[in-house]
N, C-alpha and C. Protein backbone atom coordinates (compact mmCIF):
# COMPACT_ATOMS: atom_id res chain seq x y z
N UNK A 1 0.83 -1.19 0.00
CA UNK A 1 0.00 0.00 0.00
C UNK A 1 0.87 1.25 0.00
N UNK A 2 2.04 1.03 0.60
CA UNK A 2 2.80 2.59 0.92
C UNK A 2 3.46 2.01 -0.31
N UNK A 3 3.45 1.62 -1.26
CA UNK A 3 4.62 1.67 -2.48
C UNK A 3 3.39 2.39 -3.57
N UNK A 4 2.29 1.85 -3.35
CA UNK A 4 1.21 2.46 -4.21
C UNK A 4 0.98 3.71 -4.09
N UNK A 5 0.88 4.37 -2.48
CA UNK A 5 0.99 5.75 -2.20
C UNK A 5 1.98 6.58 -2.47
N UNK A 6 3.42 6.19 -3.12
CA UNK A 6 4.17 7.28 -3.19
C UNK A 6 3.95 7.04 -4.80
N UNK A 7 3.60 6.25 -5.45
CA UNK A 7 3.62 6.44 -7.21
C UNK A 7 2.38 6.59 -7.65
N UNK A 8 1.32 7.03 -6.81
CA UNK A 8 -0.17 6.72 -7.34
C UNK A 8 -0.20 7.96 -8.24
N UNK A 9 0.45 9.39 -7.65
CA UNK A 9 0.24 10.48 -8.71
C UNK A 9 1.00 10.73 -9.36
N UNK A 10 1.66 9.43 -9.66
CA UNK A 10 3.06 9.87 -10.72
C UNK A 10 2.47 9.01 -12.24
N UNK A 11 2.99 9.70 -13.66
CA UNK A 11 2.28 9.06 -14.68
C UNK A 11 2.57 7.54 -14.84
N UNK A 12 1.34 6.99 -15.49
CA UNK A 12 1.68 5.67 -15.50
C UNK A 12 2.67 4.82 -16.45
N UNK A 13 3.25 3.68 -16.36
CA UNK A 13 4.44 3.04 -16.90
C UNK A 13 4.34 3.05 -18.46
N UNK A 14 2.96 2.78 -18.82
CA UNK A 14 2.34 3.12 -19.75
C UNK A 14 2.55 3.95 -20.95
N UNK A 15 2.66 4.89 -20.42
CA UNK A 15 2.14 6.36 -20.95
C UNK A 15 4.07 6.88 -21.10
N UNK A 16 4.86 6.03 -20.09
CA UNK A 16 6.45 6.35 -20.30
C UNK A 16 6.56 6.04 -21.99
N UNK A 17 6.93 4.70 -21.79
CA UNK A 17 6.63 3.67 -23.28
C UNK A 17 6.57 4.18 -24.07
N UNK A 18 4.82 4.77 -24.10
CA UNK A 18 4.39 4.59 -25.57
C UNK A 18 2.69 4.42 -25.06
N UNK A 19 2.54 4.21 -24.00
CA UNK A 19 1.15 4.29 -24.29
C UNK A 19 0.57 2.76 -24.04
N UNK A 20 -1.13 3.01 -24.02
CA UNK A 20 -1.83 1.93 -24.65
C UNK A 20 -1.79 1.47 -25.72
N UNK A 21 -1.79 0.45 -26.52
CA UNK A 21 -1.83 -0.19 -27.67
C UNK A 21 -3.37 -0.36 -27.87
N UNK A 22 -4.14 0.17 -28.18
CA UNK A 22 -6.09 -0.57 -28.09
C UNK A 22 -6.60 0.40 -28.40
N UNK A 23 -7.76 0.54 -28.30
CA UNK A 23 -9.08 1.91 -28.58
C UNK A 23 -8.49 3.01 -29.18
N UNK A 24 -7.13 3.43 -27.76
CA UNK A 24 -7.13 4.56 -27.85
C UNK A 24 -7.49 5.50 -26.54
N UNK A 25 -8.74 4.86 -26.16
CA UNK A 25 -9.28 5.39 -25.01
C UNK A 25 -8.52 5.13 -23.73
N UNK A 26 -8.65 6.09 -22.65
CA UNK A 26 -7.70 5.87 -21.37
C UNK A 26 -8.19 4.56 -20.57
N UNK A 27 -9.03 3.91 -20.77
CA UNK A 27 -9.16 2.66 -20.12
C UNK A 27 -9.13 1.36 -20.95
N UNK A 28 -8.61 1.54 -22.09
CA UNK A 28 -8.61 0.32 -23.23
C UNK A 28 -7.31 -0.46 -22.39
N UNK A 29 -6.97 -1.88 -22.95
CA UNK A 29 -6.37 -2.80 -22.42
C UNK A 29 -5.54 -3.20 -24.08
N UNK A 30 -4.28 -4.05 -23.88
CA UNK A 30 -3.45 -3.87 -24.90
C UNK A 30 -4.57 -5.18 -26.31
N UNK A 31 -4.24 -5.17 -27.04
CA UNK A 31 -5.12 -6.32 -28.01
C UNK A 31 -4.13 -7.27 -28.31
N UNK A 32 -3.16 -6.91 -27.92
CA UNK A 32 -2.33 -8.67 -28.30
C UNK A 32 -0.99 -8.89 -27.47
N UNK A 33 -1.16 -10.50 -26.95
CA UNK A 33 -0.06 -10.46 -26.20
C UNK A 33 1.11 -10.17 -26.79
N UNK A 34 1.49 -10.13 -27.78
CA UNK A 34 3.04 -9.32 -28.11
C UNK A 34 3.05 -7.99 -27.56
N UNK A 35 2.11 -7.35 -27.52
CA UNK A 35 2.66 -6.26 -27.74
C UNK A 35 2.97 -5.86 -25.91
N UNK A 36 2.40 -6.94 -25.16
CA UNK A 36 2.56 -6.82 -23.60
C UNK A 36 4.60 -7.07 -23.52
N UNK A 37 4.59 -8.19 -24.28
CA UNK A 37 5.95 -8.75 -24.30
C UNK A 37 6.73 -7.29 -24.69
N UNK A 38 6.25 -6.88 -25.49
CA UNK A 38 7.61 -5.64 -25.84
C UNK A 38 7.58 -4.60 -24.68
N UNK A 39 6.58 -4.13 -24.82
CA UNK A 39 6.77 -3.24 -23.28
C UNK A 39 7.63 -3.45 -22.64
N UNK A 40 7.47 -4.95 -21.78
CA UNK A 40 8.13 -5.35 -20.76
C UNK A 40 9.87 -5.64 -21.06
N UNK A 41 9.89 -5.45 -21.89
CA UNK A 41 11.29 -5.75 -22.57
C UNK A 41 12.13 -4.29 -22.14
N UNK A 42 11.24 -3.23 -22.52
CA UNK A 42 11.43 -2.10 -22.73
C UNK A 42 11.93 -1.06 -21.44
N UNK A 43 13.33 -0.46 -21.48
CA UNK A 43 13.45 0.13 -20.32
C UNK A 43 14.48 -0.59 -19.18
N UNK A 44 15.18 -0.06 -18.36
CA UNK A 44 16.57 -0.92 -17.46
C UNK A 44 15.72 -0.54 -16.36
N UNK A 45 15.05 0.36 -15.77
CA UNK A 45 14.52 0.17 -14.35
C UNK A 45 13.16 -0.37 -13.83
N UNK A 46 13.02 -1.08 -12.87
CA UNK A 46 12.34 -1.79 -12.42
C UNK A 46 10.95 -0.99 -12.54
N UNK A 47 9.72 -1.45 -12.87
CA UNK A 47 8.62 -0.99 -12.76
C UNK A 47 7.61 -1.09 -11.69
N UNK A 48 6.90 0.12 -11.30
CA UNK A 48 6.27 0.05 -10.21
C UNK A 48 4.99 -0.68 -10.03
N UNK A 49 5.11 -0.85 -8.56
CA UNK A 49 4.02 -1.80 -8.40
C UNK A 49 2.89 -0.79 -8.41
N UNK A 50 1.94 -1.60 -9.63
CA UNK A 50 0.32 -1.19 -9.94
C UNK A 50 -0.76 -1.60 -8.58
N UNK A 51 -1.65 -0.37 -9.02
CA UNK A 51 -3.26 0.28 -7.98
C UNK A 51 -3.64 -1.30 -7.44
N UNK A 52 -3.79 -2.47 -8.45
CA UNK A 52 -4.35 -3.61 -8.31
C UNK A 52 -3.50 -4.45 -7.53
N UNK A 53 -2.01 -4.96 -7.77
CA UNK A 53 -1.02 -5.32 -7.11
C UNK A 53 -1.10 -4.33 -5.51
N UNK A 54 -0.43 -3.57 -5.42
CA UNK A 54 -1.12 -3.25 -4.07
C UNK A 54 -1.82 -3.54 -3.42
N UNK A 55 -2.91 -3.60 -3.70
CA UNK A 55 -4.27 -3.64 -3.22
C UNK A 55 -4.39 -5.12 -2.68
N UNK A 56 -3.71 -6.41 -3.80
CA UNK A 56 -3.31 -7.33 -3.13
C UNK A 56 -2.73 -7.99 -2.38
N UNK A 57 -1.25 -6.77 -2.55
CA UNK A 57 -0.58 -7.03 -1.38
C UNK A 57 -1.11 -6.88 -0.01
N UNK A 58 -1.87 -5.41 -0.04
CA UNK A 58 -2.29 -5.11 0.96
C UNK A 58 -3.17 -6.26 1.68
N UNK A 59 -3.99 -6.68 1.18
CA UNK A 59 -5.32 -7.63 1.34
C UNK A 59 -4.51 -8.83 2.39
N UNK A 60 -3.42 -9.10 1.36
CA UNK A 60 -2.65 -10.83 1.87
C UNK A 60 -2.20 -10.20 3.16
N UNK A 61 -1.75 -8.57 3.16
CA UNK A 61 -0.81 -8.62 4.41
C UNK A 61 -1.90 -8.51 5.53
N UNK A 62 -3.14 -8.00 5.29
CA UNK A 62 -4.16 -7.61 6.21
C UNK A 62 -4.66 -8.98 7.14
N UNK A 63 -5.03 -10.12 6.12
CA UNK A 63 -5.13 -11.29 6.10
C UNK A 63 -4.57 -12.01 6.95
N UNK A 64 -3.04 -11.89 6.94
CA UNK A 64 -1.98 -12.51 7.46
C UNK A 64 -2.14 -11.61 9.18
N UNK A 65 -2.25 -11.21 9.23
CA UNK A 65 -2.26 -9.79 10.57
C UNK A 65 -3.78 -10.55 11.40
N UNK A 66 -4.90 -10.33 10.43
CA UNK A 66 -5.97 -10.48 11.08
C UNK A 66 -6.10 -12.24 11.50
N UNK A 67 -5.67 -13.54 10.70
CA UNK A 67 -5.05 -14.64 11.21
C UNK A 67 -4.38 -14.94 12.30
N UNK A 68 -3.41 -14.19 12.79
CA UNK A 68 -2.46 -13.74 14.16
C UNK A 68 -3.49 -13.47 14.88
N UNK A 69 -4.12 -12.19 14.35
CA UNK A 69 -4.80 -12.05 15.75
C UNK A 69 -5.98 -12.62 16.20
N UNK A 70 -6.86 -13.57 15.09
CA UNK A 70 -8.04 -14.32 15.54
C UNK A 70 -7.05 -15.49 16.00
N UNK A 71 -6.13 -15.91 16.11
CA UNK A 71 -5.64 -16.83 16.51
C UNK A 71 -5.08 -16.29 18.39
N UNK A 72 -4.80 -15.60 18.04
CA UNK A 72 -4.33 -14.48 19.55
C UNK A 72 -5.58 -14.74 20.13
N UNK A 73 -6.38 -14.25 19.87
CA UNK A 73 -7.53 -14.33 20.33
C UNK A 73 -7.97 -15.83 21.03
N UNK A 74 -8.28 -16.29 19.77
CA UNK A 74 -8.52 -18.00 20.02
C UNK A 74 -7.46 -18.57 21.29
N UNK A 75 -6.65 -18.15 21.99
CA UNK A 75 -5.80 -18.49 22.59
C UNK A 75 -6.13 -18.09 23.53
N UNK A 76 -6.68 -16.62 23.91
CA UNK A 76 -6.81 -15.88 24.90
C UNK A 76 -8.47 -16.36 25.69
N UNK A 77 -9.23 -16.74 24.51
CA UNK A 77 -10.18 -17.00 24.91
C UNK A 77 -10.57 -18.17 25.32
N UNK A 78 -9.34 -19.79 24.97
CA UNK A 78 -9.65 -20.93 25.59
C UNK A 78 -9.06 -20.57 27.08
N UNK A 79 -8.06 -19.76 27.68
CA UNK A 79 -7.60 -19.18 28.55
C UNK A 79 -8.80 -18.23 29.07
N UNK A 80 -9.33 -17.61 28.63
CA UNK A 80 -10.56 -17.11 29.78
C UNK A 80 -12.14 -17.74 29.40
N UNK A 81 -12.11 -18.83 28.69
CA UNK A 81 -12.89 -19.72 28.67
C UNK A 81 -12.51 -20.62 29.77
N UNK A 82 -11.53 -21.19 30.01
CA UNK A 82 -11.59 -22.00 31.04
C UNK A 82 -11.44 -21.30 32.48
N UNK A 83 -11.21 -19.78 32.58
CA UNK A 83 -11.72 -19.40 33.16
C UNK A 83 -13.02 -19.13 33.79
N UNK A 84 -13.91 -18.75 32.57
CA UNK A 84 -15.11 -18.44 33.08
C UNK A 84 -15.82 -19.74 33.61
N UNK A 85 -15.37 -21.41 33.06
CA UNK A 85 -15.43 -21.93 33.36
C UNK A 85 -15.55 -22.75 34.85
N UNK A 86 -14.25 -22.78 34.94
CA UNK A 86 -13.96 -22.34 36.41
C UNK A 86 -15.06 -21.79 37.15
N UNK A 87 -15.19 -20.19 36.92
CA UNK A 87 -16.06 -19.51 37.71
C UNK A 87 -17.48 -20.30 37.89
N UNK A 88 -17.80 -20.22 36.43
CA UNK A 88 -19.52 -21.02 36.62
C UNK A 88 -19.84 -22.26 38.00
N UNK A 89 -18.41 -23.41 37.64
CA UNK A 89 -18.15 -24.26 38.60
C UNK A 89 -18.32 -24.19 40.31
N UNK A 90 -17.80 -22.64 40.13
CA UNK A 90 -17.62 -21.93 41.79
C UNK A 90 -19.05 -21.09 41.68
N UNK A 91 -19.48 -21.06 41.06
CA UNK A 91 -20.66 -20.45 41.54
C UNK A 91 -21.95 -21.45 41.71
N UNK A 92 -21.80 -22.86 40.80
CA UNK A 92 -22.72 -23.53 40.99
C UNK A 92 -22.12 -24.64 42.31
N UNK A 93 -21.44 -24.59 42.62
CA UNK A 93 -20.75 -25.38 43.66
C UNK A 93 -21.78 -24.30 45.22
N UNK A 94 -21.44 -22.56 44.86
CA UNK A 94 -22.07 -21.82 46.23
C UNK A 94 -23.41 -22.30 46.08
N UNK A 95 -23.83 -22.22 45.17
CA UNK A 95 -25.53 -22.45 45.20
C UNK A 95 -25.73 -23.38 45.46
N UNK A 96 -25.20 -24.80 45.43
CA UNK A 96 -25.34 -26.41 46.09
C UNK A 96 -25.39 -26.15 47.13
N UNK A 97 -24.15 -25.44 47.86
CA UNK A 97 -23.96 -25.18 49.29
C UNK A 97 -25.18 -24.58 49.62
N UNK A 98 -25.52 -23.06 49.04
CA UNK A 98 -26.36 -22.31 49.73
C UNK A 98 -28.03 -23.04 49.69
N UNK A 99 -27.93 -24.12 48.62
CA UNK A 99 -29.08 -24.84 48.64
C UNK A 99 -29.54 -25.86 49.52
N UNK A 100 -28.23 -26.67 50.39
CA UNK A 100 -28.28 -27.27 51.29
C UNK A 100 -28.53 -26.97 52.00
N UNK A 101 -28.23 -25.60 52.80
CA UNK A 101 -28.25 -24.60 53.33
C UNK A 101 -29.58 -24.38 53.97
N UNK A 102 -30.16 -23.92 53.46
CA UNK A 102 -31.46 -23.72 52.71
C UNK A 102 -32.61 -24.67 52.99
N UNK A 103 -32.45 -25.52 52.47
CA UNK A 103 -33.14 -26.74 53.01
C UNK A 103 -33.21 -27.50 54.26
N UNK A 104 -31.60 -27.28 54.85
CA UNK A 104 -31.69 -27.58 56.55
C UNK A 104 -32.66 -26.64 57.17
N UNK A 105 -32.07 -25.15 56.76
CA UNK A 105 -33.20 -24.48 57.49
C UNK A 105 -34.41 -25.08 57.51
N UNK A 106 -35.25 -25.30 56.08
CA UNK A 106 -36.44 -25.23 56.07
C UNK A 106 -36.77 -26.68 56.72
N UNK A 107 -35.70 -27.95 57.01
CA UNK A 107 -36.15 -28.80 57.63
C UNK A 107 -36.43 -28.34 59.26
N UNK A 108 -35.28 -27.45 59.82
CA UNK A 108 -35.36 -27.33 61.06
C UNK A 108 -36.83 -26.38 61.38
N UNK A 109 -37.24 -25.38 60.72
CA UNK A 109 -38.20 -24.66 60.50
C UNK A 109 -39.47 -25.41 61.20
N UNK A 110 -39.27 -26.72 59.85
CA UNK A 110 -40.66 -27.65 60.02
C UNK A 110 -40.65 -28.55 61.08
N UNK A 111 -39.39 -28.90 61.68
CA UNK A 111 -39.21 -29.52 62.82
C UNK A 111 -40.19 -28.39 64.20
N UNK A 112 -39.48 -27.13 64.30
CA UNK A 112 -39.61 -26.17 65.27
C UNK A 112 -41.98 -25.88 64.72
N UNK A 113 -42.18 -25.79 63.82
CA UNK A 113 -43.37 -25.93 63.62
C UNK A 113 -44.00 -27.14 64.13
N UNK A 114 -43.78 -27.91 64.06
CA UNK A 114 -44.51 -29.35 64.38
C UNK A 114 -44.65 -29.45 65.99
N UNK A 115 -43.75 -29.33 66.37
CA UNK A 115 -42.87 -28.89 68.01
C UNK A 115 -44.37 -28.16 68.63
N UNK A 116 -44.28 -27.12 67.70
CA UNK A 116 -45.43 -26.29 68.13
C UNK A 116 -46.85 -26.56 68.06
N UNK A 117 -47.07 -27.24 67.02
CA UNK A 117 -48.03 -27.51 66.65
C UNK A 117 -49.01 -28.78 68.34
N UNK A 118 -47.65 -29.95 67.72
CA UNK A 118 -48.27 -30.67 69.58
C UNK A 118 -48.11 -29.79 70.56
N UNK A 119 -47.14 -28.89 71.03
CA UNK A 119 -47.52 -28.11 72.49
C UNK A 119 -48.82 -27.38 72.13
N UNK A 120 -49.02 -26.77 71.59
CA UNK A 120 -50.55 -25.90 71.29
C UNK A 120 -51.67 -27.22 71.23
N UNK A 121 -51.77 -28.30 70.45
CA UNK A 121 -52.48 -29.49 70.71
C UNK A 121 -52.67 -29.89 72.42
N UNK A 122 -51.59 -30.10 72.81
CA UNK A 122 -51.11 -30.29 74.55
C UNK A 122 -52.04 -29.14 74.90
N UNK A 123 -51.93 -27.99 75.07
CA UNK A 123 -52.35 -27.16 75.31
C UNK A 123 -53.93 -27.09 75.37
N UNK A 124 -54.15 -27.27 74.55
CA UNK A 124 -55.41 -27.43 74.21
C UNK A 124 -56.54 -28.63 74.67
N UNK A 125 -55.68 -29.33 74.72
CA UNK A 125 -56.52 -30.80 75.69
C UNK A 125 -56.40 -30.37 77.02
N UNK A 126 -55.19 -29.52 77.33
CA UNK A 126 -55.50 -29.61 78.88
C UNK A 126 -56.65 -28.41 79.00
N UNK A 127 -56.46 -27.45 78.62
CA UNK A 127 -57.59 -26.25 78.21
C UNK A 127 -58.93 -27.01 78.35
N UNK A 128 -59.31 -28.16 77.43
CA UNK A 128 -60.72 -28.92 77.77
C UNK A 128 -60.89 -29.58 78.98
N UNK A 129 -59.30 -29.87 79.53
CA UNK A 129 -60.13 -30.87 80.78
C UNK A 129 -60.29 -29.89 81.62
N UNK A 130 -59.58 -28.44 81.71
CA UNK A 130 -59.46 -27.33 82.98
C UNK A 130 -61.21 -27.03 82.61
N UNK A 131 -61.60 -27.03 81.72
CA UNK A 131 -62.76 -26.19 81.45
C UNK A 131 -64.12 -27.69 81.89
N UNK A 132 -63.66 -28.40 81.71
CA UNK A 132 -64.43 -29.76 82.27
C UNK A 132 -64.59 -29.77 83.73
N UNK A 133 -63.26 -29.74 84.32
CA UNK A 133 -63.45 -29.71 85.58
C UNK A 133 -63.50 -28.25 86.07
N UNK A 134 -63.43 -27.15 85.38
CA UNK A 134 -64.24 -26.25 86.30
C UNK A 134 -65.24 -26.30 86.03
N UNK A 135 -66.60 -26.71 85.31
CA UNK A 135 -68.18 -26.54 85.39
C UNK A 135 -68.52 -27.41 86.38
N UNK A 136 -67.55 -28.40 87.04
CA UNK A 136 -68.17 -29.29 87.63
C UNK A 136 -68.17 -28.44 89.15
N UNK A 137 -69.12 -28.90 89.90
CA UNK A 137 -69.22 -28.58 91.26
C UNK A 137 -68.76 -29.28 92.34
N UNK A 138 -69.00 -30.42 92.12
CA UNK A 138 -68.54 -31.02 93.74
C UNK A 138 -67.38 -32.10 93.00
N UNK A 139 -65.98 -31.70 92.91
CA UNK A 139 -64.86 -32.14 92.58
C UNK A 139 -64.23 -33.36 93.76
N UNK A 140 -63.90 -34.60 93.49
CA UNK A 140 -62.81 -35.24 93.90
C UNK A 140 -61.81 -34.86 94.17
N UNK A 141 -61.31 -35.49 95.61
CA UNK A 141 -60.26 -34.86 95.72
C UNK A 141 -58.74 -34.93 94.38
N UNK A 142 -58.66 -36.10 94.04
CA UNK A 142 -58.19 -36.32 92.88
C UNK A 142 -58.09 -35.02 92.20
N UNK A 143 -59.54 -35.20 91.76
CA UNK A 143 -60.08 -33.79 90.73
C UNK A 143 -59.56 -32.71 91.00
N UNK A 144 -59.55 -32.58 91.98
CA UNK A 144 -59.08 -31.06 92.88
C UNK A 144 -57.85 -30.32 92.51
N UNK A 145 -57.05 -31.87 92.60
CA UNK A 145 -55.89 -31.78 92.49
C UNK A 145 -55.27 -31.63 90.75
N UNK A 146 -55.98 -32.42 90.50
CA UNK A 146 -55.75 -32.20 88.90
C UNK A 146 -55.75 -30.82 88.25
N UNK A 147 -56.98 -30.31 89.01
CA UNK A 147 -57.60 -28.76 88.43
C UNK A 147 -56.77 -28.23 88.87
N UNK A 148 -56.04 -28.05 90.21
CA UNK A 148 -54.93 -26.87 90.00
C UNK A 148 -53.61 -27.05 89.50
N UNK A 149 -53.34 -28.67 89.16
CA UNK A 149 -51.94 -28.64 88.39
C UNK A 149 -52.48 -28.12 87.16
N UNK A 150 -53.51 -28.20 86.58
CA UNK A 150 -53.75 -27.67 85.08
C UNK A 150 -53.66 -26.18 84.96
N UNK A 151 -54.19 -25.11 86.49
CA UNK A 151 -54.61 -24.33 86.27
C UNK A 151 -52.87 -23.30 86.29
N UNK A 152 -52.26 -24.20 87.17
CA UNK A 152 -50.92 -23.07 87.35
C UNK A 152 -49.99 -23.46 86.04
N UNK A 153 -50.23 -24.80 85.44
CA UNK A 153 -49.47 -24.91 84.37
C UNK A 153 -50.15 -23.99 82.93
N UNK A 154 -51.45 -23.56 83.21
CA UNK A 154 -52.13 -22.98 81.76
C UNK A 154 -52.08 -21.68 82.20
N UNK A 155 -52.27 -21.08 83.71
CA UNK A 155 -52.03 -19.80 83.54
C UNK A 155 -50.87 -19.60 84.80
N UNK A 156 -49.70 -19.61 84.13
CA UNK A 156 -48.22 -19.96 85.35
C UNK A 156 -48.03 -18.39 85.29
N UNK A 157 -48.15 -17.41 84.47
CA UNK A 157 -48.01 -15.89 84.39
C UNK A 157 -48.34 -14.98 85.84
């Protein structure tokens, strides 16, 4: 590309010579391979590299550059691919944990509910017999006795 940029506004090799051989017109092309052969014959210094040549060079060298670096890349990214990898691993590893976690609670939860559930049951049966044996009037001594262990255990406050 920089060999194309310093001869792009200089006249073409062409036009040194002798010109096009064809039409006539500035974009005609030569009409017979001899007359390519003499050109090239023509002249001791090296001729410059043409708009099209460039352009290919340029392309192959771009090519070659952008190869390196999708490959750079490709390198960098099985390297923070197995990174992120990694990470996912450690993060689904916390969430196992925090899921275990999690679930003890909610076992101990339902343990501490149930717990409650029979003392309030407990509770509640003795609540019927306190309320049994207070409508009654002429209590056993037994009875008697029953009614006030119920009564200081239901209202101990």
């Amino acid at each position: 590309m920089s060999e194309w940029l310093a001869v792009h506004d200089q006249p073409r090799y062409g036009s040194q010579v002798g010109g096009n051989t064809g039409s006539g017109s500035s974009g005609s092309k030569r009409v017979h391979e001899s007359d390519a052969s003499d050109s090239n014959s023509v002249g001791s210094s090296a001729r410059p590299m043409g708009r099209d040549a460039a352009k290919k060079k340029l392309k192959r060298k771009v090519r070659v550059q952008l190869w390196k670096w999708s490959m750079k890349i490709l390198l960098n990214s099985n390297k923070s691919r197995r990174k992120s990898w990694n990470a996912w691993k450690k993060i689904a590893m916390l969430q196992e944990e925090s899921n275990k976690r999690r679930k003890e609670a909610t076992q101990r939860q339902e343990e501490a509910n149930q717990l409650m559930k029979e003392k309030t049951r407990a509770k509640k049966m003795k609540m019927k017999m306190w309320l049994k044996l207070s409508e009654k009037q002429h209590l056993s001594d037994q009875s008697k006795e029953l009614f006030k262990q119920l009564s200081d255990k239901l209202f101990e406050n």
